[in-house]
PDB file of N, CA and C in Angstrom:
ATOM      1  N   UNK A   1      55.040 -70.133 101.156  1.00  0.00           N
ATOM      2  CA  UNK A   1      54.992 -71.090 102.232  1.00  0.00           C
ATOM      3  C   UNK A   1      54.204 -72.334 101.825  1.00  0.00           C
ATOM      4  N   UNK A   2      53.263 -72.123 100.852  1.00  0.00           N
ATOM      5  CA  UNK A   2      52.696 -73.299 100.774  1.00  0.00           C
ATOM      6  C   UNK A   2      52.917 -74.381  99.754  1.00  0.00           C
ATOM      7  N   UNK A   3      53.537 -73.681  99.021  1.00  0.00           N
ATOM      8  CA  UNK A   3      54.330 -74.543  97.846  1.00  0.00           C
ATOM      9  C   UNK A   3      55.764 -74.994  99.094  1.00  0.00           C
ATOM     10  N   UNK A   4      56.250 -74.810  99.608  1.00  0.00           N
ATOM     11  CA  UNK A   4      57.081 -75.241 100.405  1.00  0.00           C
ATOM     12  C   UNK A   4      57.172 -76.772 101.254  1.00  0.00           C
ATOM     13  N   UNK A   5      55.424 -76.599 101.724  1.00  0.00           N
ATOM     14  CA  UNK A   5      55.045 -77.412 101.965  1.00  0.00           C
ATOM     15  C   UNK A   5      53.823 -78.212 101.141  1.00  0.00           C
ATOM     16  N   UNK A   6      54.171 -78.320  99.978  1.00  0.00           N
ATOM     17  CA  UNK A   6      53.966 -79.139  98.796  1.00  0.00           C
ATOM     18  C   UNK A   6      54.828 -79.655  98.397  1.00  0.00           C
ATOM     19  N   UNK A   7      56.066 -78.855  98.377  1.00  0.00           N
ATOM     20  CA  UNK A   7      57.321 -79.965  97.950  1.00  0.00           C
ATOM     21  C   UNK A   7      57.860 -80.733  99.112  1.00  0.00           C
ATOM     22  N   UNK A   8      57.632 -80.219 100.428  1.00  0.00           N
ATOM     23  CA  UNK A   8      58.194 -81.011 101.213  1.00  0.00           C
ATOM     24  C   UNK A   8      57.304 -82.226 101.528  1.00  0.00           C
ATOM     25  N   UNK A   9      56.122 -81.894 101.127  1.00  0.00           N
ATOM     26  CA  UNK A   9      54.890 -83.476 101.173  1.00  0.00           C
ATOM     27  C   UNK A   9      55.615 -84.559 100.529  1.00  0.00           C
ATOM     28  N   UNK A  10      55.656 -83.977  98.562  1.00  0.00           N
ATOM     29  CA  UNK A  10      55.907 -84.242  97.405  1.00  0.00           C
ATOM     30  C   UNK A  10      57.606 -85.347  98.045  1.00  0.00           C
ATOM     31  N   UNK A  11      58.083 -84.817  98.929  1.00  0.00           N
ATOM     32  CA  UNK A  11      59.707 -85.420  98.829  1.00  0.00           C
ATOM     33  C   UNK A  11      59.474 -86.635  99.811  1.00  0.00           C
ATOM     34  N   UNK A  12      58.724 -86.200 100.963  1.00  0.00           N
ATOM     35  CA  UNK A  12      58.220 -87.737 101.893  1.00  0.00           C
ATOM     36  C   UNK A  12      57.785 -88.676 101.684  1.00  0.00           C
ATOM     37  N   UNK A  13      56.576 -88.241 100.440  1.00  0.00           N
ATOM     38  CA  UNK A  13      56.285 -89.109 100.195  1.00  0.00           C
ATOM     39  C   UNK A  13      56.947 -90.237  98.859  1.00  0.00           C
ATOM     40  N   UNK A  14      57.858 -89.289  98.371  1.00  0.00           N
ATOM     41  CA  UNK A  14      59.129 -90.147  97.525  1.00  0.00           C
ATOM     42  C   UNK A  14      59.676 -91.062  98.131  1.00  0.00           C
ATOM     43  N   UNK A  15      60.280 -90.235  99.078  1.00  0.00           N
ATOM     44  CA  UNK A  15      61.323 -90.911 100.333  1.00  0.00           C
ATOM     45  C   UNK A  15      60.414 -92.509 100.455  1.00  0.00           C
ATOM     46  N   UNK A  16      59.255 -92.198 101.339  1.00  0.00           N
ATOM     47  CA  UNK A  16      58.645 -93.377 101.793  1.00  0.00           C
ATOM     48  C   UNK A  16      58.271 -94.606 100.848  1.00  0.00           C
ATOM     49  N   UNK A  17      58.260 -94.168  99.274  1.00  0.00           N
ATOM     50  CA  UNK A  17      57.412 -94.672  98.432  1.00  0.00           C
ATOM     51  C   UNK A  17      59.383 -96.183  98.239  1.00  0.00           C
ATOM     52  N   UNK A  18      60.533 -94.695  98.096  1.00  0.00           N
ATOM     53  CA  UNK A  18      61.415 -95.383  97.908  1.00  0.00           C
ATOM     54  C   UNK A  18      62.201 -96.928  98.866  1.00  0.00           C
ATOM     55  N   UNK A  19      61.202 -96.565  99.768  1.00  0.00           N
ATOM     56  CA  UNK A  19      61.362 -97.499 101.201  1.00  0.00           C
ATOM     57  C   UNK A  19      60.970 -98.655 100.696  1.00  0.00           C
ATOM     58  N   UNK A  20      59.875 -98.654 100.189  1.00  0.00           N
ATOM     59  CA  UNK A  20      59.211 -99.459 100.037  1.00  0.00           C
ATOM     60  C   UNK A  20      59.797-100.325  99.098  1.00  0.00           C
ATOM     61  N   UNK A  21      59.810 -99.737  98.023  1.00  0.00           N
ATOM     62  CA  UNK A  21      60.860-100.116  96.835  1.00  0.00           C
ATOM     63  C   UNK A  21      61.749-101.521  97.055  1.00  0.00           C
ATOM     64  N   UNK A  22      62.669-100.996  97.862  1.00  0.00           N
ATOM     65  CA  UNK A  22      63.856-101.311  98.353  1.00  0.00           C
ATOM     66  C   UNK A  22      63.858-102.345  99.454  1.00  0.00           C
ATOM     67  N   UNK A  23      62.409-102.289 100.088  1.00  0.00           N
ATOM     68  CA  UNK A  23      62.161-103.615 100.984  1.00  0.00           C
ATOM     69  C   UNK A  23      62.001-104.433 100.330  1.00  0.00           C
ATOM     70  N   UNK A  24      60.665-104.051  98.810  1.00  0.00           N
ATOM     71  CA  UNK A  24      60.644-105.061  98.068  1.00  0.00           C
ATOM     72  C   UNK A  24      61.149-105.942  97.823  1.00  0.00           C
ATOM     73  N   UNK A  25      62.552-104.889  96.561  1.00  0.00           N
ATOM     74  CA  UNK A  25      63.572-105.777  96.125  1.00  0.00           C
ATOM     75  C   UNK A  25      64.160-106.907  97.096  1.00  0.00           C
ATOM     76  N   UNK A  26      64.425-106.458  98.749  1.00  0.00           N
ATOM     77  CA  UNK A  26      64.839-107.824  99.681  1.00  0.00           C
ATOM     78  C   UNK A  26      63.841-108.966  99.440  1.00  0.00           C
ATOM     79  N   UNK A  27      62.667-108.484  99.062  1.00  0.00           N
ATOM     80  CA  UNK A  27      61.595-109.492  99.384  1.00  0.00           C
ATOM     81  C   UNK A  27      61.579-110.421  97.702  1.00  0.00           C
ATOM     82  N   UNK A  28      61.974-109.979  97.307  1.00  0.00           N
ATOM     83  CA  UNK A  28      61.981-110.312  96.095  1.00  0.00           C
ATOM     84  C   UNK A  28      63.189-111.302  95.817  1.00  0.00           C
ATOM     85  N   UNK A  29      64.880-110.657  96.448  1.00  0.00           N
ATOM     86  CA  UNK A  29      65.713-111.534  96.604  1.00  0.00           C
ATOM     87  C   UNK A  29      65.799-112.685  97.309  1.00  0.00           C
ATOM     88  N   UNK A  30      64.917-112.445  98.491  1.00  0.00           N
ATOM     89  CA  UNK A  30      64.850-113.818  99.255  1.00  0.00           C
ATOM     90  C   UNK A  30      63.969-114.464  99.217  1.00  0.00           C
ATOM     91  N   UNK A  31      62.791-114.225  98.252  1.00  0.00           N
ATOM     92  CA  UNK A  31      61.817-115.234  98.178  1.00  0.00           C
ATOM     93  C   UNK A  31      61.200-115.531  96.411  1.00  0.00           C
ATOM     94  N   UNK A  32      61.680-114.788  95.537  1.00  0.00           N
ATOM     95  CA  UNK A  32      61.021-114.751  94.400  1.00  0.00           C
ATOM     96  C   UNK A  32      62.404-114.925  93.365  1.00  0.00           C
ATOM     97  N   UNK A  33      63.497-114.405  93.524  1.00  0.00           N
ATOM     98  CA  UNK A  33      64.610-114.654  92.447  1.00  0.00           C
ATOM     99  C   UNK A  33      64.879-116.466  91.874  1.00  0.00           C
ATOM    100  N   UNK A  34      64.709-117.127  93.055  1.00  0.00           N
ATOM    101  CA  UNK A  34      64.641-118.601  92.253  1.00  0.00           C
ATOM    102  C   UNK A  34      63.550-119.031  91.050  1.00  0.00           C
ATOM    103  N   UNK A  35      62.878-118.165  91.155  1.00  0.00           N
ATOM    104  CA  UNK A  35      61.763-118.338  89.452  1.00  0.00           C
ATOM    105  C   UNK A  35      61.751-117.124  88.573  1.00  0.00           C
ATOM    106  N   UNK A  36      61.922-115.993  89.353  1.00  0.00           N
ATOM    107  CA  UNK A  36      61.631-114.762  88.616  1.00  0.00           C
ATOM    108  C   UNK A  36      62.596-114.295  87.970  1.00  0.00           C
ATOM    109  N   UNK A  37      62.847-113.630  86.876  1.00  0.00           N
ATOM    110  CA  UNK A  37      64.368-112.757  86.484  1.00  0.00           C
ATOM    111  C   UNK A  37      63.335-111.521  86.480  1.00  0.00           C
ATOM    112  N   UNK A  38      64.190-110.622  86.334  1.00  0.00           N
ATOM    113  CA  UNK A  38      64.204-108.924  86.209  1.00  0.00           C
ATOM    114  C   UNK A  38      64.951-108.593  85.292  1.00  0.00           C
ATOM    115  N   UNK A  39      66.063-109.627  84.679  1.00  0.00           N
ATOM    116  CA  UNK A  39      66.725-108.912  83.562  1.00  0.00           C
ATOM    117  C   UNK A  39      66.001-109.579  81.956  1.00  0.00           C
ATOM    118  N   UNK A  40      64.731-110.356  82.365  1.00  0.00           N
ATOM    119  CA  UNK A  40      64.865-111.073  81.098  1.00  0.00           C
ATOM    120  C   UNK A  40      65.541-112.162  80.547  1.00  0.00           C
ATOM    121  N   UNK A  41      65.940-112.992  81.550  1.00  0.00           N
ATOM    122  CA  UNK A  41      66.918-114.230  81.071  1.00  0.00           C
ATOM    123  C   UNK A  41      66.350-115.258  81.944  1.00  0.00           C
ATOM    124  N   UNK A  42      65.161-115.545  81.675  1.00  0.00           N
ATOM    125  CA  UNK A  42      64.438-116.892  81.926  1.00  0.00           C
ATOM    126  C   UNK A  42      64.336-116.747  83.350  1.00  0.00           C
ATOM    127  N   UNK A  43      63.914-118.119  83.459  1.00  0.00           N
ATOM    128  CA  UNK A  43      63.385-118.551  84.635  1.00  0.00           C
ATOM    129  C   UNK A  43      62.057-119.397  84.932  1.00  0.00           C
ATOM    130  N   UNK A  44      61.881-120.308  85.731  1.00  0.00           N
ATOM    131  CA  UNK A  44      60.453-120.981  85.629  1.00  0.00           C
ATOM    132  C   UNK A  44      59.465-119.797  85.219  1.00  0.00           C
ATOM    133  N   UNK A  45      59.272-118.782  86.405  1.00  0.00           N
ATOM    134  CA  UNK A  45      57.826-118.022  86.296  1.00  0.00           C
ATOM    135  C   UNK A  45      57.885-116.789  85.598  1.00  0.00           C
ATOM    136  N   UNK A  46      57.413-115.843  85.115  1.00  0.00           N
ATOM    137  CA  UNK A  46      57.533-115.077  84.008  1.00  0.00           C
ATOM    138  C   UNK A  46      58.625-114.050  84.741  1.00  0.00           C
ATOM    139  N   UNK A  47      59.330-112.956  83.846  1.00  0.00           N
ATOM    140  CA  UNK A  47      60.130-112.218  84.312  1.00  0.00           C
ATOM    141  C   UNK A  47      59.161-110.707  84.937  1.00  0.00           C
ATOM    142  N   UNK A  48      59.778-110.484  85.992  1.00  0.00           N
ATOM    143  CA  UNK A  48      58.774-109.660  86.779  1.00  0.00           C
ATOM    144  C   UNK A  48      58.696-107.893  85.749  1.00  0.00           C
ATOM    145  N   UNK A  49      59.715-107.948  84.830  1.00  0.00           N
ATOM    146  CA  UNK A  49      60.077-106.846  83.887  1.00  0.00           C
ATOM    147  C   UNK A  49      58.077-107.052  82.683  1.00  0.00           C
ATOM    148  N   UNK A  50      57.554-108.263  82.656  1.00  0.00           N
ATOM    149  CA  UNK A  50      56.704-108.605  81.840  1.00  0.00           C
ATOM    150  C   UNK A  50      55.568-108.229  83.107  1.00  0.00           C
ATOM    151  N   UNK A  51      55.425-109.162  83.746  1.00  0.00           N
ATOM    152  CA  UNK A  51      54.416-108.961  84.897  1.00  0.00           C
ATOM    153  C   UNK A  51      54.571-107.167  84.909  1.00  0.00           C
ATOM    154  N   UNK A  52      54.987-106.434  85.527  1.00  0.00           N
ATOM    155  CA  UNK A  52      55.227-104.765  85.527  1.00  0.00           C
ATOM    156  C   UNK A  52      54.502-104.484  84.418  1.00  0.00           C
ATOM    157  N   UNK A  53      54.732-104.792  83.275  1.00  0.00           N
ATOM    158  CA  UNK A  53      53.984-104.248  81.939  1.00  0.00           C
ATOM    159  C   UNK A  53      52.677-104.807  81.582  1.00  0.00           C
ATOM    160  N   UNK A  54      52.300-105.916  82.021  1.00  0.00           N
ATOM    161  CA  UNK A  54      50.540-106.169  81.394  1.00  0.00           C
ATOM    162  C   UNK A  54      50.210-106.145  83.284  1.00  0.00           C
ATOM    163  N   UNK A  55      50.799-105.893  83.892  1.00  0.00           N
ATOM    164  CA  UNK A  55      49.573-106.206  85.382  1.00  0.00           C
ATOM    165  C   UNK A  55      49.625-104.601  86.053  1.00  0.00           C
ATOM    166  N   UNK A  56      48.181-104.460  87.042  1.00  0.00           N
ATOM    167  CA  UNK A  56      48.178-103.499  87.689  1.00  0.00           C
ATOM    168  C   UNK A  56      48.862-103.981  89.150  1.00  0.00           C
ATOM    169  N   UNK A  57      49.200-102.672  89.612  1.00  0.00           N
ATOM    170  CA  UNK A  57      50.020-103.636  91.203  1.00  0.00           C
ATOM    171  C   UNK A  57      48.934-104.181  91.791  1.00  0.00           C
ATOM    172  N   UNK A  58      47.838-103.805  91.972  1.00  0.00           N
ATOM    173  CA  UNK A  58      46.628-103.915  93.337  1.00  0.00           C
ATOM    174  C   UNK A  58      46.658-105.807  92.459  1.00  0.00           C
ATOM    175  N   UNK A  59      46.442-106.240  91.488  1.00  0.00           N
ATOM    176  CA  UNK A  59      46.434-107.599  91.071  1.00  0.00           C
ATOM    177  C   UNK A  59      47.642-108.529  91.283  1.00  0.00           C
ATOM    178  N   UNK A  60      48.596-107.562  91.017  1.00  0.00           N
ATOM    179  CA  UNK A  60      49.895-108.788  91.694  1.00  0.00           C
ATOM    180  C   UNK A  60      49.449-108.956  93.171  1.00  0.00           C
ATOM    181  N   UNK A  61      49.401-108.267  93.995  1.00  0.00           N
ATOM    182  CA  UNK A  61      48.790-108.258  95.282  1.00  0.00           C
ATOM    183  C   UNK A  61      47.927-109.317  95.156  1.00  0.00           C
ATOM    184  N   UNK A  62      47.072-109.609  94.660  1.00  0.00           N
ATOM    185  CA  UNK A  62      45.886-110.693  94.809  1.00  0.00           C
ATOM    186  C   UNK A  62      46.671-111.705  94.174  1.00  0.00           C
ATOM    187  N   UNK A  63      47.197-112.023  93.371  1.00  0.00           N
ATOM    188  CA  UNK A  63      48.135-113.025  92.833  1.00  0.00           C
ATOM    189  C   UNK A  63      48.889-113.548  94.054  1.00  0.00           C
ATOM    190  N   UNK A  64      49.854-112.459  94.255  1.00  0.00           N
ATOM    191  CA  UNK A  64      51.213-113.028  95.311  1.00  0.00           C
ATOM    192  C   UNK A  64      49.861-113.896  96.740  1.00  0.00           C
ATOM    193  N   UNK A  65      48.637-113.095  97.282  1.00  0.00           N
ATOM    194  CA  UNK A  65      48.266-113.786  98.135  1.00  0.00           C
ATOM    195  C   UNK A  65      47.218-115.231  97.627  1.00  0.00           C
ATOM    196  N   UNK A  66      47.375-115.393  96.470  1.00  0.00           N
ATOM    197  CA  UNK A  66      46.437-116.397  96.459  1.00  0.00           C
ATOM    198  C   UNK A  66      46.502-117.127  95.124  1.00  0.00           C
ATOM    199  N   UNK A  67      47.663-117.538  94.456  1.00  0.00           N
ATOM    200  CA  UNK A  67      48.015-117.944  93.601  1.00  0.00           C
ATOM    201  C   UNK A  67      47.576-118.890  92.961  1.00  0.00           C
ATOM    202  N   UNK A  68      46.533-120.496  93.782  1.00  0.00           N
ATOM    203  CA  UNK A  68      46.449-121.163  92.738  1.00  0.00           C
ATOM    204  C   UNK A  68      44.789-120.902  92.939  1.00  0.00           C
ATOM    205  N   UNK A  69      44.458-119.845  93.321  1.00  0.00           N
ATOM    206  CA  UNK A  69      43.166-119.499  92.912  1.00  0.00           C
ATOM    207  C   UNK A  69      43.017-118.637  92.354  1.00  0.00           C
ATOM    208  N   UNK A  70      43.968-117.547  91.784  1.00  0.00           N
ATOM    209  CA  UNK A  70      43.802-116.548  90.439  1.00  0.00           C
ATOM    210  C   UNK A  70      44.670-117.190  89.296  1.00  0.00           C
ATOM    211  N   UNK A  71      45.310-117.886  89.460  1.00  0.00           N
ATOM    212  CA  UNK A  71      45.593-118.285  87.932  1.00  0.00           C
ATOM    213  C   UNK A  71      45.237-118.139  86.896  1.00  0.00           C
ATOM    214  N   UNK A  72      43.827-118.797  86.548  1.00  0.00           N
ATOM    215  CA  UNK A  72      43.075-118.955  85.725  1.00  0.00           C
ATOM    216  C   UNK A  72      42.620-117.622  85.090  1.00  0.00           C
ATOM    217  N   UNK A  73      41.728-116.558  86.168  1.00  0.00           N
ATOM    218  CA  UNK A  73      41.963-114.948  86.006  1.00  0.00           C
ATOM    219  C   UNK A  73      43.202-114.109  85.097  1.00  0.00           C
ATOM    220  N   UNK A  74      44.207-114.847  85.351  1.00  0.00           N
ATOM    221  CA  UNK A  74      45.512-114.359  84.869  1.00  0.00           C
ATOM    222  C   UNK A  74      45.422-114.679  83.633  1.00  0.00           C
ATOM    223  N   UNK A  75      45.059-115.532  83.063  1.00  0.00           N
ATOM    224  CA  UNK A  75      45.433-116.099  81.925  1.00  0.00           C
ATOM    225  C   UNK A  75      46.274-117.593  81.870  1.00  0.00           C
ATOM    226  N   UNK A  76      46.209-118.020  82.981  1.00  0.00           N
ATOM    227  CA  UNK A  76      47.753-119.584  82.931  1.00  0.00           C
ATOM    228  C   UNK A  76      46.713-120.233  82.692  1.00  0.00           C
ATOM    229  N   UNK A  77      47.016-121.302  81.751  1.00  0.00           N
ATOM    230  CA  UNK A  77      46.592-123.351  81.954  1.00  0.00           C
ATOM    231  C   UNK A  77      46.588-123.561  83.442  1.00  0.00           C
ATOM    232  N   UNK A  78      47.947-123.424  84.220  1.00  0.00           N
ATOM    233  CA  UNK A  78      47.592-124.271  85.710  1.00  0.00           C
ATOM    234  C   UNK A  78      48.683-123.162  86.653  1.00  0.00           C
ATOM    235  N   UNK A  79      49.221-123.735  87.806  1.00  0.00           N
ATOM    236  CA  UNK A  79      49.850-122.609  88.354  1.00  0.00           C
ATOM    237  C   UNK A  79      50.911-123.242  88.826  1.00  0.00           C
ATOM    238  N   UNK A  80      52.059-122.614  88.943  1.00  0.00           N
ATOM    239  CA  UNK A  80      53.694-123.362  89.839  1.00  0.00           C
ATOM    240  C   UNK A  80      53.585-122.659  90.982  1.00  0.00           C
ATOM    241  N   UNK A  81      53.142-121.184  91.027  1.00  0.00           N
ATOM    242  CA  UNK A  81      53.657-120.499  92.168  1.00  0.00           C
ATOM    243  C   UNK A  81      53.172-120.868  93.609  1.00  0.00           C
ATOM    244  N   UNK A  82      54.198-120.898  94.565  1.00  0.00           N
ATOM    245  CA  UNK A  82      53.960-121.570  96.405  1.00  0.00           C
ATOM    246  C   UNK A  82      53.205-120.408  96.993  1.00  0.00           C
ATOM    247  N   UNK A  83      52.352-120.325  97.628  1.00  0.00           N
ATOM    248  CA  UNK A  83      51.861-119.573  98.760  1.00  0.00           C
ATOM    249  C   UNK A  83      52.683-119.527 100.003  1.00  0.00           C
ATOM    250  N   UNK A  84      53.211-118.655  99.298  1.00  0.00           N
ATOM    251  CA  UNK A  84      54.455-117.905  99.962  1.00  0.00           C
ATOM    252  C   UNK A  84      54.040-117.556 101.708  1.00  0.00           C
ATOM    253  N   UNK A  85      54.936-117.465 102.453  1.00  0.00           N
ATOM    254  CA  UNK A  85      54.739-117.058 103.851  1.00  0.00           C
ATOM    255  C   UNK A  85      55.092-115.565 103.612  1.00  0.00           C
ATOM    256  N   UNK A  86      54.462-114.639 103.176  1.00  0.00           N
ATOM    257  CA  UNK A  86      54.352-113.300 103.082  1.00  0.00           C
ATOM    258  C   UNK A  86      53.538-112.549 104.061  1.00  0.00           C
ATOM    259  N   UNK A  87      53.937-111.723 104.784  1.00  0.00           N
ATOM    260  CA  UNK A  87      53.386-110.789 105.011  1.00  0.00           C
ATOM    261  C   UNK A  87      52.376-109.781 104.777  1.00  0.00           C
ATOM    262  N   UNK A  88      51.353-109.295 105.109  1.00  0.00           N
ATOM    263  CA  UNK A  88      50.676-107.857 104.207  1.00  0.00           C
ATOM    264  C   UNK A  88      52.089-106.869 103.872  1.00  0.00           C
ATOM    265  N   UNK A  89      52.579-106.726 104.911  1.00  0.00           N
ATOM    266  CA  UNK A  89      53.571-105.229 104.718  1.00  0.00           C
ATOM    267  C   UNK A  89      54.405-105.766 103.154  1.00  0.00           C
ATOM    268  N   UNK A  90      54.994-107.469 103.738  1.00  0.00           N
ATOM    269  CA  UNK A  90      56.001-107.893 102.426  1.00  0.00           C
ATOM    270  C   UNK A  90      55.561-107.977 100.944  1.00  0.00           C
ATOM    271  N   UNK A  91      54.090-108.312 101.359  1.00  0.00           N
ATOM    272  CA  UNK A  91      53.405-108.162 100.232  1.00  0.00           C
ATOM    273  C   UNK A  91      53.634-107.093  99.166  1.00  0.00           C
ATOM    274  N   UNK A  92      53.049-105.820  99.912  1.00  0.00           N
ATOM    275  CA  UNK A  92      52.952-104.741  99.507  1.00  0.00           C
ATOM    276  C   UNK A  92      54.430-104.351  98.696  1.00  0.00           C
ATOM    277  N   UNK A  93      55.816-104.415  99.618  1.00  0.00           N
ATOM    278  CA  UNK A  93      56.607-103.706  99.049  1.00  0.00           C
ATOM    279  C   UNK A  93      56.726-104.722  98.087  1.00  0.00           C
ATOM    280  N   UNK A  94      56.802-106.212  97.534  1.00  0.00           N
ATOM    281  CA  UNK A  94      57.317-106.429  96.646  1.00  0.00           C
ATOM    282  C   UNK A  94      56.868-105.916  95.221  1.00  0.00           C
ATOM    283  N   UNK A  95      55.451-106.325  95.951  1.00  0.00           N
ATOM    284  CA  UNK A  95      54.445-105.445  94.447  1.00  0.00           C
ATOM    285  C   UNK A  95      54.918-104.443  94.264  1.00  0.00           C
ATOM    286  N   UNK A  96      54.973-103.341  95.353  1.00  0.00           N
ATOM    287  CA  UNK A  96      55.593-102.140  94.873  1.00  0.00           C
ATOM    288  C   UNK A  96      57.250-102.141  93.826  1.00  0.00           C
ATOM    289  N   UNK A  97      57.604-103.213  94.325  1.00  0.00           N
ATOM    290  CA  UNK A  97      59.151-103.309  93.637  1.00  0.00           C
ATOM    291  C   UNK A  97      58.835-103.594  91.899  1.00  0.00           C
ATOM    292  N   UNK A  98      57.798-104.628  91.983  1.00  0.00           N
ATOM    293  CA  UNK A  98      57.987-105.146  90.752  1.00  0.00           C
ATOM    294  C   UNK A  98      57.179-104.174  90.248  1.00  0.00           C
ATOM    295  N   UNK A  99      56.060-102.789  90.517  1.00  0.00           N
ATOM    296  CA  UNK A  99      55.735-102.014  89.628  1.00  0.00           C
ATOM    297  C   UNK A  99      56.631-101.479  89.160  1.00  0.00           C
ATOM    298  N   UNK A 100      57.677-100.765  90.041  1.00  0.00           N
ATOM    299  CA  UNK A 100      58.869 -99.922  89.975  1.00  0.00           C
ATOM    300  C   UNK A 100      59.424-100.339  88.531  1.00  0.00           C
ATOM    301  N   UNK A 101      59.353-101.426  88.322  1.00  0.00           N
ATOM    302  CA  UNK A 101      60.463-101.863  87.088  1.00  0.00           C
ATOM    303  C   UNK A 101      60.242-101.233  85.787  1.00  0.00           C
ATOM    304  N   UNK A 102      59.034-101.046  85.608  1.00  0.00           N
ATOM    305  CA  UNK A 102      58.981 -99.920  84.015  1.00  0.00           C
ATOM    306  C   UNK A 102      58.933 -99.119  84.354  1.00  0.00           C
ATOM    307  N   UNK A 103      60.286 -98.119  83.686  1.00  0.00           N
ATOM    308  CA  UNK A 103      60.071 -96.881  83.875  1.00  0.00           C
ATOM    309  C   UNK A 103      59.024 -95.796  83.424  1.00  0.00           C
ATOM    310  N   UNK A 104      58.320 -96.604  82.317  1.00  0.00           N
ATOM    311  CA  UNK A 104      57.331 -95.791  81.904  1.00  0.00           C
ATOM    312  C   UNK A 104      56.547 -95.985  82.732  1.00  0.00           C
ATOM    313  N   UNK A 105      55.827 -96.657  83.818  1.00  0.00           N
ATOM    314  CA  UNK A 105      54.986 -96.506  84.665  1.00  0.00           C
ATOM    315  C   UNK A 105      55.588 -95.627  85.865  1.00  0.00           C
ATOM    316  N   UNK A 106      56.286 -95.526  85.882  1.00  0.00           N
ATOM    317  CA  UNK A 106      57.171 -94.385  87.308  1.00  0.00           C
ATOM    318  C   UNK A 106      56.790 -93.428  86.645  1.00  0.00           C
ATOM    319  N   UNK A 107      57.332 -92.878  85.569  1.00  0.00           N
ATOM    320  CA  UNK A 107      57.059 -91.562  84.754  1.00  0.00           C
ATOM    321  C   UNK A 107      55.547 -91.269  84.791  1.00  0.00           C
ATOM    322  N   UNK A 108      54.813 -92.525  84.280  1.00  0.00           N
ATOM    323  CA  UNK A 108      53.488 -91.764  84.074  1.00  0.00           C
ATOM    324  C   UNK A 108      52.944 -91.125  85.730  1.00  0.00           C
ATOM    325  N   UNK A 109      53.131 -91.854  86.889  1.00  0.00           N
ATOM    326  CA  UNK A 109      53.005 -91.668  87.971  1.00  0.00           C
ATOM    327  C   UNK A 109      53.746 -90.398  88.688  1.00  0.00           C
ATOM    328  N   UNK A 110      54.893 -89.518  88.351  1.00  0.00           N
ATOM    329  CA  UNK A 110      54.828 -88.003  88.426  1.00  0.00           C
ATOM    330  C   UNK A 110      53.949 -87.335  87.866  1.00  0.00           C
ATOM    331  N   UNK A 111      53.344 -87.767  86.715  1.00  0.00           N
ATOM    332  CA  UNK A 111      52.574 -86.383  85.885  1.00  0.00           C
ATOM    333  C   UNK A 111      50.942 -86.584  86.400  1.00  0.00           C
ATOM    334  N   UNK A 112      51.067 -87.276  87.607  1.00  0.00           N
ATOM    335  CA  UNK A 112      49.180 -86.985  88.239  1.00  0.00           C
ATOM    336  C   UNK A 112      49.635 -85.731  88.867  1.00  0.00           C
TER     337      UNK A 112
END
């Protein structure tokens, strides 16, 4: 019974995590695809496939809310990105979207 309800935790909280995901990506299509790629084929601001690999999410979070005051933190000369009319919630899922993108960080995140 109780492994039962370990996997059924284990699947909600997939489910929910995948919600998130997937709001992202909207949030991402309607407010971030005019600079960002995901496949690697340019764009003004870096491809979110790069961001995923040197950033932690909790820092894109501070990025997406406050952009031309972490720049510098980041590593840029100066900053392009708009202070976006985001949400906390929109916030969250996009970050969550753009962690999603390496799969090696999904993977490492089953084996806690």
């Amino acid at each position: 019974m109780r492994n039962l309800k370990t996997v059924l935790s284990l699947l909600l909280t997939t489910l929910s995590l995948q919600a998130n995901i997937e709001e992202g990506k909207d949030v991402y299509l309607q407010n971030c695809v005019m600079c960002h790629s995901t496949t690697m084929k340019g764009g003004m601001g870096r491809d979110f496939n790069l961001i995923s690999y040197n950033r932690h999410k909790e820092d894109v979070v501070k990025y997406i809310r406050a952009p031309s005051s972490m720049f510098r933190e980041f590593g840029y000369s100066s900053n392009a990105m708009p202070t976006l009319p985001l949400s906390e919630e929109e916030i969250k899922d996009v970050s969550e979207y753009i962690d999603s993108l390496q799969t090696f960080k999904v993977w490492m995140k089953t084996k806690k």
